[in-house]
Protein backbone atom coordinates (compact mmCIF):
# COMPACT_ATOMS: atom_id res chain seq x y z
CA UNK A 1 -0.18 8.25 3.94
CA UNK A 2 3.83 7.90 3.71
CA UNK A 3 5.52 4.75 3.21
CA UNK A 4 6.91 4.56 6.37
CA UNK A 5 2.72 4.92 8.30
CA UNK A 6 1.99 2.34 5.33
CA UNK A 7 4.62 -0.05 6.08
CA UNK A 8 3.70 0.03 10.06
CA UNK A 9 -0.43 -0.04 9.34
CA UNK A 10 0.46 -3.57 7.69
CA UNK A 11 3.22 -4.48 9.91
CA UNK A 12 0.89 -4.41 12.93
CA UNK A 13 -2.73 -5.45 11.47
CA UNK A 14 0.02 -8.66 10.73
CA UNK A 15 1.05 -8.30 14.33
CA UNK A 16 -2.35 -8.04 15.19
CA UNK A 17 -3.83 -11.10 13.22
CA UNK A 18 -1.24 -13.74 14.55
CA UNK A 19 -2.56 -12.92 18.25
CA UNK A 20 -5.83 -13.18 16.91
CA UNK A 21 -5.54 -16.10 15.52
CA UNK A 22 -4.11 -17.31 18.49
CA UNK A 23 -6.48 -15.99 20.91
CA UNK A 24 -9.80 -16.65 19.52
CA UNK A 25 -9.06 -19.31 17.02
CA UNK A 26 -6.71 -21.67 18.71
CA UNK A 27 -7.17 -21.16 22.25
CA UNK A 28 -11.31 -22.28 21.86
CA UNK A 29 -9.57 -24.92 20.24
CA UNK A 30 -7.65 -26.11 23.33
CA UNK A 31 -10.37 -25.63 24.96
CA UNK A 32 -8.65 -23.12 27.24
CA UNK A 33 -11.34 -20.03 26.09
CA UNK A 34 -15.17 -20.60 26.20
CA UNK A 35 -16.65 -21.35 22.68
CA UNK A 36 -20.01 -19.46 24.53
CA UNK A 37 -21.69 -15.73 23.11
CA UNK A 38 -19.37 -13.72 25.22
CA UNK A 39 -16.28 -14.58 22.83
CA UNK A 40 -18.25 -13.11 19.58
CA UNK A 41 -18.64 -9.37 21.90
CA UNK A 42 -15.24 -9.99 22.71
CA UNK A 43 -14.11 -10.78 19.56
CA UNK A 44 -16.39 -8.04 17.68
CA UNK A 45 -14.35 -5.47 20.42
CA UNK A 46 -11.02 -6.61 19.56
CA UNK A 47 -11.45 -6.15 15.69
CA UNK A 48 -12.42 -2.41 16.27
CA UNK A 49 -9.51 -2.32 18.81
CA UNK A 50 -6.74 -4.17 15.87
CA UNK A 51 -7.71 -1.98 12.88
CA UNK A 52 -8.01 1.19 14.78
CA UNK A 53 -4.89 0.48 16.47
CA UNK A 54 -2.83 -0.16 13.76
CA UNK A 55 -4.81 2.94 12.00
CA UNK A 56 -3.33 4.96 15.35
CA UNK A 57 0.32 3.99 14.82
CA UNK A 58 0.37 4.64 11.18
CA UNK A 59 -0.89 8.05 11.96
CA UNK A 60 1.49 8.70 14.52
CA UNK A 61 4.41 7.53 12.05
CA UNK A 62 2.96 9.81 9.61
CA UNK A 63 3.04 12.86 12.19
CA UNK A 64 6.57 11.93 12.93
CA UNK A 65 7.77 11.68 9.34
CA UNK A 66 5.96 15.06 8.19
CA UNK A 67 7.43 16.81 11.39
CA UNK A 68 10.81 15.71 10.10
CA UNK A 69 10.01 16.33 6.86
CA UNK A 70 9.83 19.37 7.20
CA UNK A 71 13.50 19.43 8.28
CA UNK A 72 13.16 20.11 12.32
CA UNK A 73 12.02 17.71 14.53
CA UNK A 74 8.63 17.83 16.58
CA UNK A 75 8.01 20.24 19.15
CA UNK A 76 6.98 18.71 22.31
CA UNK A 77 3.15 18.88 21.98
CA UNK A 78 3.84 16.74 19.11
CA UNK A 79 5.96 14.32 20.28
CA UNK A 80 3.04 13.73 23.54
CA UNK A 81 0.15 13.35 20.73
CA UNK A 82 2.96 11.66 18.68
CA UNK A 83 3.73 9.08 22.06
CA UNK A 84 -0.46 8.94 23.30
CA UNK A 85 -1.38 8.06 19.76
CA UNK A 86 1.58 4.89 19.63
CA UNK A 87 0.56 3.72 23.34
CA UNK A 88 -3.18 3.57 22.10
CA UNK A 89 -2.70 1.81 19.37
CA UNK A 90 -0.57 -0.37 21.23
CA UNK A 91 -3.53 -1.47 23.45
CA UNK A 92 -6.14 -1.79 20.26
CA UNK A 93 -3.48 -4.13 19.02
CA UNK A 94 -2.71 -5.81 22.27
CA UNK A 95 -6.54 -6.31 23.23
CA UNK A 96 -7.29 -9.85 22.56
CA UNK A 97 -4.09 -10.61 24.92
CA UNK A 98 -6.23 -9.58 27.83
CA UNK A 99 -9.07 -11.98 26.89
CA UNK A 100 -6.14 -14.67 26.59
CA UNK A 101 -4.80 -14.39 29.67
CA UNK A 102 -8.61 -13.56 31.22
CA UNK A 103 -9.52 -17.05 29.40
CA UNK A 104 -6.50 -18.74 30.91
CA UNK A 105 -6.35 -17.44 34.33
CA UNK A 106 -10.44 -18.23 34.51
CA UNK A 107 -9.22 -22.07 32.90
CA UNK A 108 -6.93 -22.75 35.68
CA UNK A 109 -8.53 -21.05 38.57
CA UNK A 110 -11.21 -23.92 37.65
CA UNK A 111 -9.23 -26.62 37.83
CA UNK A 112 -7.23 -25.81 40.34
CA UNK A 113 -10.19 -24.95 42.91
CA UNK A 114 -9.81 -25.93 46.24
């Protein structure tokens, strides 16, 4: 791995642990997410989804930067598996977000029941 995939596999696992932290550790906290057996699938889902996303950008980085490397840039099959592996790993790292705002929305629906 380059030091350019390195330096964005660390830069979004860090990415990915603040909204972590946030989503399943202070939100439960707040009492705006349900501290019931649910949150451990969810949370067991979104640490497969955070490592291999972050694993998914650094490999796309590392495409990139051997493609250029190599002194022309990628030829458009590339750049596609280049863009499809980035947007993945932008939803493994993005994941817990969704139970957020699931865990929110759910929250206020309740108290605001008519």
């Amino acid at each position: 791995m380059n030091s350019f995939a390195r330096k964005d596999f660390f830069f979004c696992l860090g990415i990915w642990l603040a909204i972590e932290i946030f989503c399943f550790g202070l939100l439960p906290l707040l009492r705006l997410a349900e501290p019931n057996p649910p949150i451990e699938v969810w949370f067991k889902a979104s640490l497969i989804g955070g490592i291999g996303g972050a694993a998914l950008i650094a490999y796309g980085t590392h495409l990139a930067a051997s493609a250029m490397a190599k002194g022309k840039p990628p030829r458009r099959p590339m750049n596609l598996l280049i863009s499809l592996l980035s947007w993945l790993g932008l939803l493994g790292i993005a994941f817990p977000l969704m139970f957020a705002s699931a865990q929110v929305f759910a929250k206020l629906l309740t108290l605001t029941k008519i």
